[in-house]
PDB file of N, CA and C in Angstrom:
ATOM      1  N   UNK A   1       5.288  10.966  -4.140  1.00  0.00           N
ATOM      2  CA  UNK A   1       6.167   9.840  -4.173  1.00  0.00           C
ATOM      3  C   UNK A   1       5.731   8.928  -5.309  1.00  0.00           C
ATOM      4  N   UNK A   2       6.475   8.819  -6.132  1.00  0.00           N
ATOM      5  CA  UNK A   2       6.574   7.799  -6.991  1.00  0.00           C
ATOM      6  C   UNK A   2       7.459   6.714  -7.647  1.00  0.00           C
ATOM      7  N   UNK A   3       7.231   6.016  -6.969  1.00  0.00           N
ATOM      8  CA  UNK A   3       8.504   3.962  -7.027  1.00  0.00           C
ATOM      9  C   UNK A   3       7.442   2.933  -7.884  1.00  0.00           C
ATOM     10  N   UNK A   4       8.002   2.305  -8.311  1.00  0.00           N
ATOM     11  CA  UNK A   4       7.841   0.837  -8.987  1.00  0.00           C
ATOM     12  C   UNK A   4       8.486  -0.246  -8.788  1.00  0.00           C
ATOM     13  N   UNK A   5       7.446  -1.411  -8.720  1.00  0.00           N
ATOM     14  CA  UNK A   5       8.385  -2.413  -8.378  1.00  0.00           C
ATOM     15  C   UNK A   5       8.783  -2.767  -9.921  1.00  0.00           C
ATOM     16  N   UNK A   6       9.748  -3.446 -10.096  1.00  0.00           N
ATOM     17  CA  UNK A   6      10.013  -3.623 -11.463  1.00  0.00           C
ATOM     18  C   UNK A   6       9.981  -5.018 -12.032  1.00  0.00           C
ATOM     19  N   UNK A   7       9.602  -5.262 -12.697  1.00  0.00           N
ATOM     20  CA  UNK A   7       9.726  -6.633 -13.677  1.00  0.00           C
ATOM     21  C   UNK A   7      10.992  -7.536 -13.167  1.00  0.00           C
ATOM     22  N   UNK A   8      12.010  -7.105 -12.968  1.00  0.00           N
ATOM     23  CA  UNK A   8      12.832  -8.184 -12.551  1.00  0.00           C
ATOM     24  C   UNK A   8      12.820  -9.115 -11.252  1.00  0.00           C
ATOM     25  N   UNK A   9      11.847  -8.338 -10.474  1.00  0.00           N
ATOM     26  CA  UNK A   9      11.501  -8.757  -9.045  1.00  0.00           C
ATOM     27  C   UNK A   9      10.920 -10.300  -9.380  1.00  0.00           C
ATOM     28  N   UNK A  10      10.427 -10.294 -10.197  1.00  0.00           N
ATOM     29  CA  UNK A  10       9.084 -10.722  -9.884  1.00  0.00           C
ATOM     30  C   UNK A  10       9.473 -12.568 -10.315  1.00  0.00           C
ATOM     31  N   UNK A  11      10.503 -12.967 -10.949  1.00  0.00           N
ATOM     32  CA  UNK A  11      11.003 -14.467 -10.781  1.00  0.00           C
ATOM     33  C   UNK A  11      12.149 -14.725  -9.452  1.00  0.00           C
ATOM     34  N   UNK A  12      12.281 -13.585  -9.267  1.00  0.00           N
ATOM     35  CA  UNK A  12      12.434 -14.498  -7.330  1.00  0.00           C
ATOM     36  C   UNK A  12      11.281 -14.749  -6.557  1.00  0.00           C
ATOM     37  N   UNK A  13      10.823 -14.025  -6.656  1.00  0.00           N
ATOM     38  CA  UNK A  13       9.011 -14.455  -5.935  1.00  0.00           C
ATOM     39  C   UNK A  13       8.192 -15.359  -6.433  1.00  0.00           C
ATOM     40  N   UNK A  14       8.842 -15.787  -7.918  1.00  0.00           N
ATOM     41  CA  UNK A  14       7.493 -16.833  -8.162  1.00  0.00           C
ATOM     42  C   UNK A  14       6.403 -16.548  -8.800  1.00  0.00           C
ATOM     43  N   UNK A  15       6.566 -15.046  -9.082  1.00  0.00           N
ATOM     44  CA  UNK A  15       5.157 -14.540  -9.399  1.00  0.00           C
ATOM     45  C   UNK A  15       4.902 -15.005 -11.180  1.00  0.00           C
ATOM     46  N   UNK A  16       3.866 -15.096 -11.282  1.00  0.00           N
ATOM     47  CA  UNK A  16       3.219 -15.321 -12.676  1.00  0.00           C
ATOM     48  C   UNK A  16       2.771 -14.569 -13.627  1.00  0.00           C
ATOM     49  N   UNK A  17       2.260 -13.588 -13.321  1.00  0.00           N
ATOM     50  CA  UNK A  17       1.423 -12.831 -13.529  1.00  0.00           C
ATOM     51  C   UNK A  17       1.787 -11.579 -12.858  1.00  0.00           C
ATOM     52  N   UNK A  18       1.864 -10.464 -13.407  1.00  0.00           N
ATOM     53  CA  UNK A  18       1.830  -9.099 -12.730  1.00  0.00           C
ATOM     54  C   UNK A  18       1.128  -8.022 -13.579  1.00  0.00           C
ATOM     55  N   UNK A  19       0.417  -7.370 -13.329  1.00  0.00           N
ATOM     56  CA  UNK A  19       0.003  -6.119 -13.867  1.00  0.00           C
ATOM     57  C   UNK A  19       0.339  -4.413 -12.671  1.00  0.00           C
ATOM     58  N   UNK A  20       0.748  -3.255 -13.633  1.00  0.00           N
ATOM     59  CA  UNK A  20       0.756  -2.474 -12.528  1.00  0.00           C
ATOM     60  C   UNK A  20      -0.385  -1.804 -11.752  1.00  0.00           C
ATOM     61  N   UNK A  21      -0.288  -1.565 -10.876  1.00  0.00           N
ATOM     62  CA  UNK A  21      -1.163  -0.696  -9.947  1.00  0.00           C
ATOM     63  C   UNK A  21      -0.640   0.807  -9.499  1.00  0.00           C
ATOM     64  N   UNK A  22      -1.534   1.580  -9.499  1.00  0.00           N
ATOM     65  CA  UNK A  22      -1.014   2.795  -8.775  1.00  0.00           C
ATOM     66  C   UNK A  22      -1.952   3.452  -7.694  1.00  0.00           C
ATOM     67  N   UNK A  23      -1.249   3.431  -6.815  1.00  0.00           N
ATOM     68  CA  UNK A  23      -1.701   3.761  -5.549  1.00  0.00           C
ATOM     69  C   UNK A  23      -1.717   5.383  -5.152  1.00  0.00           C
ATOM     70  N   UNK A  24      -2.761   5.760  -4.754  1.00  0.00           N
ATOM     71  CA  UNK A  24      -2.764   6.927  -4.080  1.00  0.00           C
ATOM     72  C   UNK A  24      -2.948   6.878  -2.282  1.00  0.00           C
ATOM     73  N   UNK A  25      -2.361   7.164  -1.394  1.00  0.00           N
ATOM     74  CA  UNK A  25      -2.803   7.665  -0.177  1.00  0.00           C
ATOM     75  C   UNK A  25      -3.104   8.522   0.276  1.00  0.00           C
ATOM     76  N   UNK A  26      -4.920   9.070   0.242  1.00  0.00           N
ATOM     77  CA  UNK A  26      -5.138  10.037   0.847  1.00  0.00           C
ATOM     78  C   UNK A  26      -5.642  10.250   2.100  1.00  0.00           C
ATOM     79  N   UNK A  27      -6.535  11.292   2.542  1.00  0.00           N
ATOM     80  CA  UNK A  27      -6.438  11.797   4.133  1.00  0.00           C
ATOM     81  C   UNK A  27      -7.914  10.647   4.153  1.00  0.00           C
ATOM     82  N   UNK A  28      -8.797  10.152   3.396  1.00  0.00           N
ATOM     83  CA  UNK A  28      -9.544   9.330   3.147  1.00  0.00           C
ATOM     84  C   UNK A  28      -9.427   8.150   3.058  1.00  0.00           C
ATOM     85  N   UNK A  29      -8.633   7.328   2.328  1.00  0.00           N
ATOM     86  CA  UNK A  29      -8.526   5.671   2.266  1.00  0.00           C
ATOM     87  C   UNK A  29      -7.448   5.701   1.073  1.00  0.00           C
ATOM     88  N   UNK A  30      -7.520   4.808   0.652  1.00  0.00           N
ATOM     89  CA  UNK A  30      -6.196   4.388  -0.601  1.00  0.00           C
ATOM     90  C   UNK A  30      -6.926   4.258  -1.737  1.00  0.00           C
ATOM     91  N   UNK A  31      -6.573   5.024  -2.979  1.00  0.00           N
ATOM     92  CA  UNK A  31      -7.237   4.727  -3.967  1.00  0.00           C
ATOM     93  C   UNK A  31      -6.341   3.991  -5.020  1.00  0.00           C
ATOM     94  N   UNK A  32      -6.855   3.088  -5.909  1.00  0.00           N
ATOM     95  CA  UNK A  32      -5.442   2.459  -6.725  1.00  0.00           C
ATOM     96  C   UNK A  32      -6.731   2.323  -8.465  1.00  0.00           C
ATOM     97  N   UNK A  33      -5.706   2.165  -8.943  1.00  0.00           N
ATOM     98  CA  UNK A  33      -6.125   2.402 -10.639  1.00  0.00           C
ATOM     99  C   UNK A  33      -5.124   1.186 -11.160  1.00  0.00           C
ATOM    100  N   UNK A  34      -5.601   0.120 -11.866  1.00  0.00           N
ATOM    101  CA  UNK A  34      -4.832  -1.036 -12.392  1.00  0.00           C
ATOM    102  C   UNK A  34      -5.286  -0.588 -14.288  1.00  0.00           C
ATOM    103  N   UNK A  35      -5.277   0.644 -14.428  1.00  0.00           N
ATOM    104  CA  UNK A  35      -5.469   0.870 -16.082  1.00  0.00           C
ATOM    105  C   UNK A  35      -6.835   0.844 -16.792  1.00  0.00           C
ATOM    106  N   UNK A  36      -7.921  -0.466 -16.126  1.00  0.00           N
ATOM    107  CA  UNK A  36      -8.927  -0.544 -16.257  1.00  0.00           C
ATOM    108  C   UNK A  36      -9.909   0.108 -15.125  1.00  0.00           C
ATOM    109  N   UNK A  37      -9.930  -0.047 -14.200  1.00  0.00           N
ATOM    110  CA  UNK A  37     -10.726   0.459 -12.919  1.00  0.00           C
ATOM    111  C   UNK A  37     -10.177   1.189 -11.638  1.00  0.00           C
ATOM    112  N   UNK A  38     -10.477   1.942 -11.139  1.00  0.00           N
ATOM    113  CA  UNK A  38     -10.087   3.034 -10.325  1.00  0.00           C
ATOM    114  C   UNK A  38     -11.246   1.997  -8.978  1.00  0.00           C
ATOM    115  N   UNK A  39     -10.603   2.216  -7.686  1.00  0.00           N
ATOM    116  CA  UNK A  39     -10.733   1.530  -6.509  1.00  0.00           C
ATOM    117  C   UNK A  39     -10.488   2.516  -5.846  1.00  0.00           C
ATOM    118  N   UNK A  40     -11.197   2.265  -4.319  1.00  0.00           N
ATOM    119  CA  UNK A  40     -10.855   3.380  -3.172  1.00  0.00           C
ATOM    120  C   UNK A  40     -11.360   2.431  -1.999  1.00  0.00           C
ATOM    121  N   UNK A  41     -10.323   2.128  -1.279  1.00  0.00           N
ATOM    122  CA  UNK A  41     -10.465   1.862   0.334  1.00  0.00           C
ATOM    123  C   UNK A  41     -10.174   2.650   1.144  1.00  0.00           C
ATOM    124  N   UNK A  42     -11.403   2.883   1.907  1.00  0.00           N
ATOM    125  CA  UNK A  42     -11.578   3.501   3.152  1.00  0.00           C
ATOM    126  C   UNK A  42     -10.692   3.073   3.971  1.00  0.00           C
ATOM    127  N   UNK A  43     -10.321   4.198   5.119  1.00  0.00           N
ATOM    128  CA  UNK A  43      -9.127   3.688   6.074  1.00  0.00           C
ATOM    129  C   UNK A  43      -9.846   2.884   7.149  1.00  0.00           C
ATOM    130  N   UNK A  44     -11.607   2.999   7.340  1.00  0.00           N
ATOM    131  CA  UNK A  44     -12.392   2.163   8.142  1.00  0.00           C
ATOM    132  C   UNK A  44     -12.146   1.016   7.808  1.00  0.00           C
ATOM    133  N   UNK A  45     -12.034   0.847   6.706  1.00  0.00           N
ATOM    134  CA  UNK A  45     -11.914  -0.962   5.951  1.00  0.00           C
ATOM    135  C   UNK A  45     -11.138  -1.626   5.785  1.00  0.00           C
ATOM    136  N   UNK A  46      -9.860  -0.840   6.809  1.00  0.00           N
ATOM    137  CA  UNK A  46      -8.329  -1.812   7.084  1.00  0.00           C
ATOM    138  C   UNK A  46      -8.881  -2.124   7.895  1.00  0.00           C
ATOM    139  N   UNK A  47      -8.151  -3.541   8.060  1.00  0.00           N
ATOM    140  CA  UNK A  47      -8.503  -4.260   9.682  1.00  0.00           C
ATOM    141  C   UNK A  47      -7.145  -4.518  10.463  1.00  0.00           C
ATOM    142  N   UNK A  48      -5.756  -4.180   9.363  1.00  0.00           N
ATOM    143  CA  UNK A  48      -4.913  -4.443   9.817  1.00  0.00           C
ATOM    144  C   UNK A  48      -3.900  -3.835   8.477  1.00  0.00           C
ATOM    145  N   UNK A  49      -2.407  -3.027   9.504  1.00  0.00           N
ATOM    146  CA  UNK A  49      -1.341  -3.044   8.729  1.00  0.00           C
ATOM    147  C   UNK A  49      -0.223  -3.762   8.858  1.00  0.00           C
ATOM    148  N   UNK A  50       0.812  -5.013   8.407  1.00  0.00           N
ATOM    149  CA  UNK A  50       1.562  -5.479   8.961  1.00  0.00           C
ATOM    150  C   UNK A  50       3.133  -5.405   8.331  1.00  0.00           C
ATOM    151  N   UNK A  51       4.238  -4.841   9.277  1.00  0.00           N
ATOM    152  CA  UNK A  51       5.233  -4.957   8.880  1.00  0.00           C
ATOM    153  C   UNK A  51       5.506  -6.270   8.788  1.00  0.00           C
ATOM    154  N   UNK A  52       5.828  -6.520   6.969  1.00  0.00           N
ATOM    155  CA  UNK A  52       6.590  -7.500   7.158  1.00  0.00           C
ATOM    156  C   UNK A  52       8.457  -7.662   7.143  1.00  0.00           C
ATOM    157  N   UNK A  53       9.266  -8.469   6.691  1.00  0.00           N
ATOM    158  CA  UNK A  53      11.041  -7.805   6.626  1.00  0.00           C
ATOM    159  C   UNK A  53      10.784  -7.090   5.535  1.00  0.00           C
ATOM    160  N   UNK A  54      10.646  -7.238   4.281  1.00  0.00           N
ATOM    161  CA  UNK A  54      10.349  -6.263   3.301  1.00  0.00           C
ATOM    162  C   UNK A  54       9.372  -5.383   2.646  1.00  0.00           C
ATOM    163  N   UNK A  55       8.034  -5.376   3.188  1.00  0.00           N
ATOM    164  CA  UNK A  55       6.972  -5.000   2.801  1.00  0.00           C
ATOM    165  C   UNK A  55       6.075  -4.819   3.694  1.00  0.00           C
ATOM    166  N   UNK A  56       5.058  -3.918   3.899  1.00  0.00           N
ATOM    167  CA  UNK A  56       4.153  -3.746   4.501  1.00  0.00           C
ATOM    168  C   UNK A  56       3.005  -4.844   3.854  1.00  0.00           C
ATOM    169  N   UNK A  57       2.434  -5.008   4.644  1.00  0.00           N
ATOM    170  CA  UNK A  57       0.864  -5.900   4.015  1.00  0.00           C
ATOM    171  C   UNK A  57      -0.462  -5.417   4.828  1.00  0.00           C
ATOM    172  N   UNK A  58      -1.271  -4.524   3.938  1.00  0.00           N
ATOM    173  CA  UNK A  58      -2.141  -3.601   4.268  1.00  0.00           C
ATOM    174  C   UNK A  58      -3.612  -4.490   3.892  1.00  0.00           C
ATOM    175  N   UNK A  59      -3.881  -5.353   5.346  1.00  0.00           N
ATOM    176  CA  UNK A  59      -5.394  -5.791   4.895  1.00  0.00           C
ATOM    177  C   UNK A  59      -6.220  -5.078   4.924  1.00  0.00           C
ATOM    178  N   UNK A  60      -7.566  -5.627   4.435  1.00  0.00           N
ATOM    179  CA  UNK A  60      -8.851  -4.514   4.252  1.00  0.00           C
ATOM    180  C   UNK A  60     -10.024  -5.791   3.882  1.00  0.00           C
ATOM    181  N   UNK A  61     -10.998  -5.343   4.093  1.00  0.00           N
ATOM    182  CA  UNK A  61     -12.264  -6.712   3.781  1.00  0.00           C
ATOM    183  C   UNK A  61     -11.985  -7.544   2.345  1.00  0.00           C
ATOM    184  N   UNK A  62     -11.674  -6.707   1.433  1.00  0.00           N
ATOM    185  CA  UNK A  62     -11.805  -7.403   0.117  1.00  0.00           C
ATOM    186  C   UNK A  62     -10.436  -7.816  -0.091  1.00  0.00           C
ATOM    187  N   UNK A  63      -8.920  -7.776   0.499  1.00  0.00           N
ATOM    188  CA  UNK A  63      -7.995  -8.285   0.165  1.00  0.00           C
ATOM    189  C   UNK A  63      -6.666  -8.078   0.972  1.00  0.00           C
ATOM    190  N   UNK A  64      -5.820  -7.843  -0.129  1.00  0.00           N
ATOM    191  CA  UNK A  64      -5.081  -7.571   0.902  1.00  0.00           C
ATOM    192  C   UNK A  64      -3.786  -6.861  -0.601  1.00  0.00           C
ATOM    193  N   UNK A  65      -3.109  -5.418   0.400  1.00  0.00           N
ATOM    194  CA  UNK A  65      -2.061  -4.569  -0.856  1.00  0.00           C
ATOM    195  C   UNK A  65      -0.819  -5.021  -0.299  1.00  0.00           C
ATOM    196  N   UNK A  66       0.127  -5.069  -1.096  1.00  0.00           N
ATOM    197  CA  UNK A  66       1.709  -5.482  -0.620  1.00  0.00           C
ATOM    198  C   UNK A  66       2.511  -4.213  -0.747  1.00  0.00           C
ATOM    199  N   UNK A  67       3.061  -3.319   0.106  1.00  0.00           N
ATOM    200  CA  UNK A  67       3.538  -2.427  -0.142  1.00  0.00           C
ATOM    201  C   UNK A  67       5.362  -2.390   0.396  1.00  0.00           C
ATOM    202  N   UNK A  68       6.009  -2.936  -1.246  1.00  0.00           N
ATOM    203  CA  UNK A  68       7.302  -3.122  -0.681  1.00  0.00           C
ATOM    204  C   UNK A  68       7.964  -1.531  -0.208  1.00  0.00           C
ATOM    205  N   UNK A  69       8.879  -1.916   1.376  1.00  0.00           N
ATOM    206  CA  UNK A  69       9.337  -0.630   1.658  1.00  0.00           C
ATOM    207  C   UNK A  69      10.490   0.245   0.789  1.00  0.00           C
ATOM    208  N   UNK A  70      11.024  -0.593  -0.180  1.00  0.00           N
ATOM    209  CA  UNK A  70      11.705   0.206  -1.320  1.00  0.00           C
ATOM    210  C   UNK A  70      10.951   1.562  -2.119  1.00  0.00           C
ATOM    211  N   UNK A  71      10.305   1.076  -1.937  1.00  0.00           N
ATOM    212  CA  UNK A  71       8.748   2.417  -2.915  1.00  0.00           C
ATOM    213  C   UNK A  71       9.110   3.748  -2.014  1.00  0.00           C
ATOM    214  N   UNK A  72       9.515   3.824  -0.565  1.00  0.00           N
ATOM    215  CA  UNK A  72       9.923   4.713   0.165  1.00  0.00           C
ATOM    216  C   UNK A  72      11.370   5.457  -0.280  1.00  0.00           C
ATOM    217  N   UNK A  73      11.693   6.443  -0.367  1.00  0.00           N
ATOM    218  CA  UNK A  73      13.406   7.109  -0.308  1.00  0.00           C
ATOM    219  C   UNK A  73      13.710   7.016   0.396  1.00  0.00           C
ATOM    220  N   UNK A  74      13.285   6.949   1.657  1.00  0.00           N
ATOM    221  CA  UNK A  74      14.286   6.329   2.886  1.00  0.00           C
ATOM    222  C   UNK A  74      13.449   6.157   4.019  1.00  0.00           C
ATOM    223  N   UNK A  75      14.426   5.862   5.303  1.00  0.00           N
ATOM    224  CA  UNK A  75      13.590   5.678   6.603  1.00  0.00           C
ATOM    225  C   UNK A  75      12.327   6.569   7.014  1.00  0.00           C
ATOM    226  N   UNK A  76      12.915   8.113   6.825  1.00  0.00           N
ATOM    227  CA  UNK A  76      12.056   9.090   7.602  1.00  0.00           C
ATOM    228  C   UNK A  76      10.782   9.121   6.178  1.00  0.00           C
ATOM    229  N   UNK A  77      10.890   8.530   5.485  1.00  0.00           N
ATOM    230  CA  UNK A  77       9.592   8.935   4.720  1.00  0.00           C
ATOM    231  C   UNK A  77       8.765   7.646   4.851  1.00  0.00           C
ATOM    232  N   UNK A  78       9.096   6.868   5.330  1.00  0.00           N
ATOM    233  CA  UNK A  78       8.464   5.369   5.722  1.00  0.00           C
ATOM    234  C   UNK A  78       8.273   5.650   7.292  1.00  0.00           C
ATOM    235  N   UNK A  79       8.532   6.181   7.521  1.00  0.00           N
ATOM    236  CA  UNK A  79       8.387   6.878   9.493  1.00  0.00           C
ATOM    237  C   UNK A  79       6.750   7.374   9.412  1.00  0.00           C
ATOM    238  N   UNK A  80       7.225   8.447   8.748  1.00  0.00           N
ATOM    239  CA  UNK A  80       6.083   9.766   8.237  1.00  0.00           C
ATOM    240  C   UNK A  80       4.948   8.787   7.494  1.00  0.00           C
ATOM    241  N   UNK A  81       5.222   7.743   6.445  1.00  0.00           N
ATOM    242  CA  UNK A  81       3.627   7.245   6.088  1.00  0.00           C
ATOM    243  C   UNK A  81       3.363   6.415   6.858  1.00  0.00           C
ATOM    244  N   UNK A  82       3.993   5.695   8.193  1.00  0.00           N
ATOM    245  CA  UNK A  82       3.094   4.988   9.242  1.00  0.00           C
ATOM    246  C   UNK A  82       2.101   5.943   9.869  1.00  0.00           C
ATOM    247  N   UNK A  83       2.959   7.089  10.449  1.00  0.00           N
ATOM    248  CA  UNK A  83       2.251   7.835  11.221  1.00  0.00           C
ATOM    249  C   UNK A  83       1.142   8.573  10.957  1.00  0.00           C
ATOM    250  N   UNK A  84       1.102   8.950   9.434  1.00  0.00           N
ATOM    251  CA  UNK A  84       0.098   9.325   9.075  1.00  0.00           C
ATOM    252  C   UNK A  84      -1.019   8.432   8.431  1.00  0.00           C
ATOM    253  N   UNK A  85      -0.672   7.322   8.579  1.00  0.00           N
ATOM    254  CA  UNK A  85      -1.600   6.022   8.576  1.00  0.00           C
ATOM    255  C   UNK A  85      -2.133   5.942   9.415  1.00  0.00           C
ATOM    256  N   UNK A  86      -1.699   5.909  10.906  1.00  0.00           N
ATOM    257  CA  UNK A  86      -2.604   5.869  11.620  1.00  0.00           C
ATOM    258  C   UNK A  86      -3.349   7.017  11.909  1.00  0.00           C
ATOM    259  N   UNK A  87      -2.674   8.576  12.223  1.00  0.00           N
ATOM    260  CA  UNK A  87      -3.140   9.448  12.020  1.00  0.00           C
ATOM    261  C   UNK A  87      -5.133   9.069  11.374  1.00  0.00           C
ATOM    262  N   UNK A  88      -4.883   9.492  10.139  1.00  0.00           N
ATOM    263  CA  UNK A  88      -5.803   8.949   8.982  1.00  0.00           C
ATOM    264  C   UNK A  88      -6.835   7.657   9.581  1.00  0.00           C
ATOM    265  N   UNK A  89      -6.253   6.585   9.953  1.00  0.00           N
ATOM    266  CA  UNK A  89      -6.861   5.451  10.465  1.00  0.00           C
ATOM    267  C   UNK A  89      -7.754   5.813  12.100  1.00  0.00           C
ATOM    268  N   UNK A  90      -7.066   6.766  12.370  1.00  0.00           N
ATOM    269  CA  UNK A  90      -7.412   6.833  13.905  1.00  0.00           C
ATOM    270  C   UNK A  90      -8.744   8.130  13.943  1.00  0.00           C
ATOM    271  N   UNK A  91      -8.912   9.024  12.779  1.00  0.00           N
ATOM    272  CA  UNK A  91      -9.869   9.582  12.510  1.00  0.00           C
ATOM    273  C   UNK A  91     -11.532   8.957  11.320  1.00  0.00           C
ATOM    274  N   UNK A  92     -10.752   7.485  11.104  1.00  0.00           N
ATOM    275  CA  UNK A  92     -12.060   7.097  10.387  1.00  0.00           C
ATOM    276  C   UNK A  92     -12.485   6.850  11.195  1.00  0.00           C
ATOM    277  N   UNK A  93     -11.929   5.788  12.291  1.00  0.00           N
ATOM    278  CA  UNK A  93     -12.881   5.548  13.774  1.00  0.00           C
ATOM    279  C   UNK A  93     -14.013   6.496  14.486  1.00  0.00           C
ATOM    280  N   UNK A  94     -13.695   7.735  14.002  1.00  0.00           N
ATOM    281  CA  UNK A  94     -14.811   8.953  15.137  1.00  0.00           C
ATOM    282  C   UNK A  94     -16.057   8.908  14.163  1.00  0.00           C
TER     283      UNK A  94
END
C-alpha cells in the first residue's frame, strides 16, 4: 500500500511545516524513514491506537503518528490493518 497525504491538505489544518515520511508496518513495529533517518517502533511501545473521524492517532513513548484513513483503498483494507494491529500488538505482549 502506497498513499500520500498531499500538499494541499495541509492549509486547512494550519500546518506549517511538513516534510514526508514513509511508513512501513511490519509483523514487528512500524518503521518510518523521513529521507534523513530510518526509525522503528516496536508494537510493545504503543500505548495506544485511537480512532479519530479522520485519522488514526498511533501513540508510542516518544510521540505520537497521524495516520489519515484516506492512505487506505477502502473499508476492508482499514478492517484488515486494525486487525492485524492488534494481531501484531497482542503478540509483543508474550
Amino acid at each position: 500500500m502506497k498513499r500520500k497525504v498531499t500538499n494541499k491538505i495541509l492549509p486547512k489544518m494550519d500546518i506549517q511545516d511538513f516534510k514526508e515520511v514513509v511508513y512501513r508496518f511490519t509483523e514487528e513495529g512500524i518503521e518510518y524513514t523521513d529521507k534523513k533517518k530510518k526509525m522503528k517502533i516496536a508494537y510493545g511501545d504503543i500505548i495506544t491506537m485511537v480512532p479519530l473521524e479522520s485519522q488514526f492517532v498511533i501513540h508510542y513513548q516518544g510521540g505520537a503518528i497521524l495516520l489519515p484513513y484516506h492512505v487506505f483503498a477502502n473499508e476492508d483494507e482499514m478492517k484488515e490493518f486494525v486487525k492485524e494491529y492488534h494481531i501484531c500488538k497482542g503478540k509483543s505482549k508474550k
